[in-house]
C-alpha atoms as a PDB file:
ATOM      1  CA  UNK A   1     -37.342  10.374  -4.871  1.00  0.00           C
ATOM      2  CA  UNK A   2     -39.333  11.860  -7.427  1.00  0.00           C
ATOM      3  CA  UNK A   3     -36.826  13.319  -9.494  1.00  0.00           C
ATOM      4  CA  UNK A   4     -34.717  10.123  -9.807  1.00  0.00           C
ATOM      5  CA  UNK A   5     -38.567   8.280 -10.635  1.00  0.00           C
ATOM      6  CA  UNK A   6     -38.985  11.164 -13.224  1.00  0.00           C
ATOM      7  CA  UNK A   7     -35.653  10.616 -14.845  1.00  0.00           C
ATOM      8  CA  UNK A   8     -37.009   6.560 -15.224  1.00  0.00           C
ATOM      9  CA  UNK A   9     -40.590   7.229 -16.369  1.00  0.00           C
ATOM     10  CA  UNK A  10     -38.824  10.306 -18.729  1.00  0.00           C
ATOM     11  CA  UNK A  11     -36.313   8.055 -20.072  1.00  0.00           C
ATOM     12  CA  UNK A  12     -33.843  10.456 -19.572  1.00  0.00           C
ATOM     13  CA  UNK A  13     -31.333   7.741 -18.914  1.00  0.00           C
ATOM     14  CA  UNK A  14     -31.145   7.127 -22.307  1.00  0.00           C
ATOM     15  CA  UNK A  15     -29.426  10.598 -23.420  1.00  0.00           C
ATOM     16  CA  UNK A  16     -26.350   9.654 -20.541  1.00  0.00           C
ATOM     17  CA  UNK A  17     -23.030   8.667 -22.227  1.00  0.00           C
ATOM     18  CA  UNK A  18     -21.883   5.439 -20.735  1.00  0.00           C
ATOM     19  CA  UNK A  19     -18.653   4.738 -18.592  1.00  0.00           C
ATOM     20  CA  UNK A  20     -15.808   3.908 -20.732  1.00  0.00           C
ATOM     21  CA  UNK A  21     -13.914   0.580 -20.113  1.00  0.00           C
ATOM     22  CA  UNK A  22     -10.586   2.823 -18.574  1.00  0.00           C
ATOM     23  CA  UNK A  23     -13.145   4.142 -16.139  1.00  0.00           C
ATOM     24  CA  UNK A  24     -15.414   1.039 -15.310  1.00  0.00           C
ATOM     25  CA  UNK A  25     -14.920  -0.902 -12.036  1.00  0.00           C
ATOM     26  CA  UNK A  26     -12.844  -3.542 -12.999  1.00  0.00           C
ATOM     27  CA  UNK A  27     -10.378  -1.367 -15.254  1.00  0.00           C
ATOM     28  CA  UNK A  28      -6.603  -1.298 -14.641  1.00  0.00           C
ATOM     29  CA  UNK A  29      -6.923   2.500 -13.028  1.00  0.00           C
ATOM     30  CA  UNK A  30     -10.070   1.821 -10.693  1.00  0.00           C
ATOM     31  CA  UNK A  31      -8.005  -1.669  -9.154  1.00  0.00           C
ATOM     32  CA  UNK A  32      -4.882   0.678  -8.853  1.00  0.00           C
ATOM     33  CA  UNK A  33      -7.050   3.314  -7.296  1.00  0.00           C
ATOM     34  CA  UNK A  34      -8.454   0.558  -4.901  1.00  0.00           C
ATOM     35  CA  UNK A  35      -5.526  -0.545  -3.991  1.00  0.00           C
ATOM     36  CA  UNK A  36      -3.876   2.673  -3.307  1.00  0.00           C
ATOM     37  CA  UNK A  37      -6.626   3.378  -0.816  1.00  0.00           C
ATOM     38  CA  UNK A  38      -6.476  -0.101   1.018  1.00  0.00           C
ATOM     39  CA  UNK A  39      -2.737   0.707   1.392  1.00  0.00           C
ATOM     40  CA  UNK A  40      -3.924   4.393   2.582  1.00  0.00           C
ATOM     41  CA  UNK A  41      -6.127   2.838   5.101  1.00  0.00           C
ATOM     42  CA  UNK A  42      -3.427   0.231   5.911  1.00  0.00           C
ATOM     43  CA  UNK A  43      -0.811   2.871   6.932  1.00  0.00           C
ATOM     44  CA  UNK A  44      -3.688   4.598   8.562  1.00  0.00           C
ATOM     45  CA  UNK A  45      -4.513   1.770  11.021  1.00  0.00           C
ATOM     46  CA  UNK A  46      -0.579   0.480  11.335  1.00  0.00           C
ATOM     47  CA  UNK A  47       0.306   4.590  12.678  1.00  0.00           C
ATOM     48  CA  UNK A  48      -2.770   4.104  15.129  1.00  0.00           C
ATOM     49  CA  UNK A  49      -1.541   0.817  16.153  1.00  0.00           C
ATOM     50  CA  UNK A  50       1.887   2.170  17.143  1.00  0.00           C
ATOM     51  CA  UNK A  51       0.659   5.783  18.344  1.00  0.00           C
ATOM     52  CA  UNK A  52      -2.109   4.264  21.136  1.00  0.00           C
ATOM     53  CA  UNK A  53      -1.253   0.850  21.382  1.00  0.00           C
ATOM     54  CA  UNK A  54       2.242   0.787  21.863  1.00  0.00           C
ATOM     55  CA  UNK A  55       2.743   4.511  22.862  1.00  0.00           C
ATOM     56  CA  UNK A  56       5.518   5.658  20.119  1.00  0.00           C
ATOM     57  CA  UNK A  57       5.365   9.205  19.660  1.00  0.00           C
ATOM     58  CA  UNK A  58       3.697  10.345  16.782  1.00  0.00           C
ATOM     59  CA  UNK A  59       7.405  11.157  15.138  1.00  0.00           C
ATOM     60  CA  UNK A  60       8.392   8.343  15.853  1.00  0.00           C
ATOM     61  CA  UNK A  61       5.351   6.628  14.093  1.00  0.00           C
ATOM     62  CA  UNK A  62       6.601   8.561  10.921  1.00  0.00           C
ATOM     63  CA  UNK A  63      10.188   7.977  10.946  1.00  0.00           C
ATOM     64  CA  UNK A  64       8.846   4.069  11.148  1.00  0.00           C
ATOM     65  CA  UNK A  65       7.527   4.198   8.230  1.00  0.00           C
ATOM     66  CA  UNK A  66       9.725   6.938   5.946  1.00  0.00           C
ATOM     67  CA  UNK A  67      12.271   4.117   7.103  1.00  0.00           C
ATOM     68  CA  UNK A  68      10.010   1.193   5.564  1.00  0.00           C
ATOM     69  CA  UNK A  69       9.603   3.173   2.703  1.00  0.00           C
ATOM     70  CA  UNK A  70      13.080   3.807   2.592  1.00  0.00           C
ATOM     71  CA  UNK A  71      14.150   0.321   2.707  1.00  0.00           C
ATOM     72  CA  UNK A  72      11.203  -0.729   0.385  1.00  0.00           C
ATOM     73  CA  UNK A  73      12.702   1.391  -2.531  1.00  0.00           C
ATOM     74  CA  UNK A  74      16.020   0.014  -1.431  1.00  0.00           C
ATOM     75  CA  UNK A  75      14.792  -3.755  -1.980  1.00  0.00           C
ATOM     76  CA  UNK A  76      12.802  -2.901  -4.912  1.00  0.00           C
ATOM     77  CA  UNK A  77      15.818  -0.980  -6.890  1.00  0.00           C
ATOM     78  CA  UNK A  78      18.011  -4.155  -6.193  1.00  0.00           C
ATOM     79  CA  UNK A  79      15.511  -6.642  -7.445  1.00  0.00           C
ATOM     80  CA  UNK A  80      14.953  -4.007 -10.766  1.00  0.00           C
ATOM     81  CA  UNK A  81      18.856  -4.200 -11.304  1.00  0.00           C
ATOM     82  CA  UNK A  82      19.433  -7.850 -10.551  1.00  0.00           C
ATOM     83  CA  UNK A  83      16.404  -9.076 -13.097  1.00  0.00           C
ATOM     84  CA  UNK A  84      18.031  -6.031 -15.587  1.00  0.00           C
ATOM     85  CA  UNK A  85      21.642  -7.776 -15.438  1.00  0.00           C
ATOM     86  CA  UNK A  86      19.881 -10.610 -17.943  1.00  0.00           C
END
């Protein structure tokens, strides 16, 4: 406590560099970040789901979703080649 009300009465803030715009909170990298680590969580709480809820195997909670992401790059590469036919 009294360091941070030393750094205030000091004005030491004033020497710190600010945050540049590609790191500030509402930047393009910081919302991709975010939503990298809702997904995280996501997958997180969907291989809980099926490991104690529905009692798959914990292999069988990963081949689940390598097979998702399987068929999610499958989907995805189609859609990139049909809207690249134009």
């Amino acid at each position: 406590k009294a360091a941070f009300i030393n750094f205030i009465s000091d004005e030491e803030w004033k020497s710190i560099e600010p945050v540049s715009s590609w790191f500030g909170p509402s930047s393009f990298l910081m919302s991709s970040m975010s939503a990298l680590f809702k997904l995280s969580m996501w997958i997180r709480h969907g291989h809980g789901y099926l490991t104690e809820n529905l009692g798959i195997p914990v292999w069988g909670s990963y081949a689940v979703f390598g097979l998702a992401t399987l068929f999610l790059g499958m989907v995805l590469g189609l859609v990139s080649e049909v809207l690249g036919a134009d």
